[in-house]
C-alpha atoms as a PDB file:
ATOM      1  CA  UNK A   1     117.147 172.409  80.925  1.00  0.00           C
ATOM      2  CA  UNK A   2     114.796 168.969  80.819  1.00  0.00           C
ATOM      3  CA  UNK A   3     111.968 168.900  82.103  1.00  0.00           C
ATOM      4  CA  UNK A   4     109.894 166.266  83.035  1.00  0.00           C
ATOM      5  CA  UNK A   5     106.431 165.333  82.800  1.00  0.00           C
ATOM      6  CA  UNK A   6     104.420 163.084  84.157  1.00  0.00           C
ATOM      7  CA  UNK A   7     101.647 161.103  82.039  1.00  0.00           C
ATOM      8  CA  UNK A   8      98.707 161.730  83.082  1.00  0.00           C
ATOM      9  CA  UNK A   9      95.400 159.156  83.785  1.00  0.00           C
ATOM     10  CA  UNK A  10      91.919 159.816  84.597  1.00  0.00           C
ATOM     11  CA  UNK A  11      91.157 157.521  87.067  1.00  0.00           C
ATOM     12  CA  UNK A  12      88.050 158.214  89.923  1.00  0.00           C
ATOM     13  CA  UNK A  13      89.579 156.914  93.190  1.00  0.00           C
ATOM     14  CA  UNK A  14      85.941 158.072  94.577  1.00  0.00           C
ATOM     15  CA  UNK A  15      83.582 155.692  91.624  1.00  0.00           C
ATOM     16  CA  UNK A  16      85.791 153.173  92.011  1.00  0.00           C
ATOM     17  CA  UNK A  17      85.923 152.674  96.043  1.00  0.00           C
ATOM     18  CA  UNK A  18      82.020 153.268  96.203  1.00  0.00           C
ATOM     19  CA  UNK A  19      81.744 150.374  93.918  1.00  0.00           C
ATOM     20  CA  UNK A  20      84.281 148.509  96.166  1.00  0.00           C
ATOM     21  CA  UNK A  21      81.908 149.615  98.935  1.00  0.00           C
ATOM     22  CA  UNK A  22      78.896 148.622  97.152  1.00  0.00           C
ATOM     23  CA  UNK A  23      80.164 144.844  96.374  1.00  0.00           C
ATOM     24  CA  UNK A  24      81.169 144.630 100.401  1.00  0.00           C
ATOM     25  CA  UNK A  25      77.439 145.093 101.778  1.00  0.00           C
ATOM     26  CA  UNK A  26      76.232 142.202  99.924  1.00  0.00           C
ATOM     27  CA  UNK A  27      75.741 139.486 101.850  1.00  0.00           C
ATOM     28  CA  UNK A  28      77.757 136.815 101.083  1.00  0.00           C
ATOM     29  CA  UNK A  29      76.873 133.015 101.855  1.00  0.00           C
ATOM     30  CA  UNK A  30      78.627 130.258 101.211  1.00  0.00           C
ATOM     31  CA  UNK A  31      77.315 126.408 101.890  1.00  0.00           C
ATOM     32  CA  UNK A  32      79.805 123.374 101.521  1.00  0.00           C
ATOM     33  CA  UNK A  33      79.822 120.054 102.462  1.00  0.00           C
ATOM     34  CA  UNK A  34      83.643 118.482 103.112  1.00  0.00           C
ATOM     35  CA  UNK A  35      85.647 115.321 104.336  1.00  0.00           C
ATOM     36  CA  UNK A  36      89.399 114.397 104.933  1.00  0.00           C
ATOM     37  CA  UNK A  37      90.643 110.642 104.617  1.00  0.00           C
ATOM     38  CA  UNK A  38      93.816 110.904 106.904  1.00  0.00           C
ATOM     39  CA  UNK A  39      96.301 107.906 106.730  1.00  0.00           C
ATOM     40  CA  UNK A  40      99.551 107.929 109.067  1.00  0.00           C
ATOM     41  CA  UNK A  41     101.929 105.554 109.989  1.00  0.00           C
ATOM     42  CA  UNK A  42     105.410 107.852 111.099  1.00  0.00           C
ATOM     43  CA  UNK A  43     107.073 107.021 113.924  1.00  0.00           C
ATOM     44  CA  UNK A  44     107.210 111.027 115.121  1.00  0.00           C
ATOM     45  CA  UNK A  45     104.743 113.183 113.448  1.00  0.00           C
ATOM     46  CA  UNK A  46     107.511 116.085 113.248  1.00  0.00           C
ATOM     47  CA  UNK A  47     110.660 114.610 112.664  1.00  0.00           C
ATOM     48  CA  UNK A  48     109.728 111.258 111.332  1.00  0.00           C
ATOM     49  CA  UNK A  49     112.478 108.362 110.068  1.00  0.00           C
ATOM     50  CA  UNK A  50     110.242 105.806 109.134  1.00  0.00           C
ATOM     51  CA  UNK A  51     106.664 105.374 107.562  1.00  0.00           C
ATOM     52  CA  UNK A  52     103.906 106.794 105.182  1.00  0.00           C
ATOM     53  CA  UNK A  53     101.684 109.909 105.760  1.00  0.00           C
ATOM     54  CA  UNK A  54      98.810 110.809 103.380  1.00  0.00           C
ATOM     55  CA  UNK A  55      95.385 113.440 103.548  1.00  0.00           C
ATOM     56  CA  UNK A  56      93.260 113.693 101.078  1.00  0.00           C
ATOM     57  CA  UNK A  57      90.594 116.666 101.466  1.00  0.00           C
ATOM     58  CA  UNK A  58      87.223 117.350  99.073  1.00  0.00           C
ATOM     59  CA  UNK A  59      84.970 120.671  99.286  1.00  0.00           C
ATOM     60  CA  UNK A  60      81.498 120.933  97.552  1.00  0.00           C
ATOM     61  CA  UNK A  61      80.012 124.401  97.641  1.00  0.00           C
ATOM     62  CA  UNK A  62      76.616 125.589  95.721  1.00  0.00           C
ATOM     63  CA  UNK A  63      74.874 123.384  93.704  1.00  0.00           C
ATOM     64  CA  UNK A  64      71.881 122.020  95.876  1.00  0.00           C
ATOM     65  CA  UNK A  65      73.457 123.260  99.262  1.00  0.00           C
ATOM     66  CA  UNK A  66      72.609 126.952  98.174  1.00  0.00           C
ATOM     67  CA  UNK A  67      74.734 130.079  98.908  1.00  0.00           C
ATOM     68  CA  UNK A  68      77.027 132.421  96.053  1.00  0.00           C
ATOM     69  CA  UNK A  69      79.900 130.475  96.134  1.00  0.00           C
ATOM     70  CA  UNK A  70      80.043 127.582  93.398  1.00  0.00           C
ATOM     71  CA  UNK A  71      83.593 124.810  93.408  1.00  0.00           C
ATOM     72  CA  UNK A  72      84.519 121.707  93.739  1.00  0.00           C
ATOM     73  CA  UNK A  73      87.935 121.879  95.650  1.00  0.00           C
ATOM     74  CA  UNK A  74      91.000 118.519  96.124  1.00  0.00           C
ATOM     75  CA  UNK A  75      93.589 118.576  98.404  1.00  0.00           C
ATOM     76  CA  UNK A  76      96.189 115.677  98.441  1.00  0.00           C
ATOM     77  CA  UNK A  77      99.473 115.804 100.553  1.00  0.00           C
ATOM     78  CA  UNK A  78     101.798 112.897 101.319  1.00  0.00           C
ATOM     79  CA  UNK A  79     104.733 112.470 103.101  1.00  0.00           C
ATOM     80  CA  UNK A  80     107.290 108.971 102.691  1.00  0.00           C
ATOM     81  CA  UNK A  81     110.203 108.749 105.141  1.00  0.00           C
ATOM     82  CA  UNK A  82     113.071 106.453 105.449  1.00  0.00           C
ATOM     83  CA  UNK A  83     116.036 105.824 107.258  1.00  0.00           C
ATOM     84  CA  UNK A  84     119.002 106.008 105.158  1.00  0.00           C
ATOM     85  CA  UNK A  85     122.982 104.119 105.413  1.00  0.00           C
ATOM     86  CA  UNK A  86     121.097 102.832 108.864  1.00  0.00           C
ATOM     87  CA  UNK A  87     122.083 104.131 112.285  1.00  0.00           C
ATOM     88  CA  UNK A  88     123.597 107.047 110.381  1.00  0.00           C
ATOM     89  CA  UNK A  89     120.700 109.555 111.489  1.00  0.00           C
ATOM     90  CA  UNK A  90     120.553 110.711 107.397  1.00  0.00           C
ATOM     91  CA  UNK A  91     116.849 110.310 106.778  1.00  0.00           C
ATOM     92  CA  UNK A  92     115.316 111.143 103.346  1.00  0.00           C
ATOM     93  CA  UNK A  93     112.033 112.585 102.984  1.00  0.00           C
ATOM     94  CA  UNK A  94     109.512 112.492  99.981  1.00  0.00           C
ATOM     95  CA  UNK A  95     106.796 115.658 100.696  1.00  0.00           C
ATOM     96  CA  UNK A  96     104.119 116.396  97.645  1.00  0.00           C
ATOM     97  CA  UNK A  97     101.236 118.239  98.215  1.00  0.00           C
ATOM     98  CA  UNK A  98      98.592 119.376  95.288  1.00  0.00           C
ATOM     99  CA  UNK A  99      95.493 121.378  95.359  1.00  0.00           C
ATOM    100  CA  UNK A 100      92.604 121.768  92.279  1.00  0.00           C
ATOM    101  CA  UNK A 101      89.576 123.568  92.417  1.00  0.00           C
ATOM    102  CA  UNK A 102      87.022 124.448  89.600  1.00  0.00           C
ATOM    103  CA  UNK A 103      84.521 126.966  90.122  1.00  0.00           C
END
């Protein structure tokens, strides 16, 4: 007859959640500074056939505005729509969107 066995690890649930315990108590602060440059010329904001939609989003966090957190954060997004074969209703769509961040 097989038997079979289990492998077995030493792990201490109980260390390990009072150290997830410990790490949640600390107060945790975080001070940014951000904009958004928003450009938009669609003709219908959900289902657009014609025009240009951009945002472009920057977060600063730390550095001289204090607090634990620490990054520099871009967001870019676009959208280009056009009309295509003309009263046809086939419309193609270009959508990018990126995001970087370095802590």
């Amino acid at each position: 007859m097989n038997s079979l066995t289990m492998p077995s690890y030493d792990i201490s649930l109980a260390s390990h959640l009072a150290h997830l315990s410990a790490c949640a108590k600390r107060p945790a602060r975080q001070s940014s500074l951000s904009h958004a440059f928003t450009y938009d010329t669609r003709d219908d904001r959900l289902a657009a056939t014609r025009g240009v939609y951009g945002k472009v989003y920057q977060e600063l966090a730390g550095l001289a505005l204090g607090g634990d957190a620490h990054f520099y954060k871009l967001e870019a997004e676009g959208q280009v729509s056009r009309k295509l074969w003309g009263r046809s209703g086939v419309v193609s769509v270009l959508v990018f969107s990126m995001t970087l961040q370095f802590d």
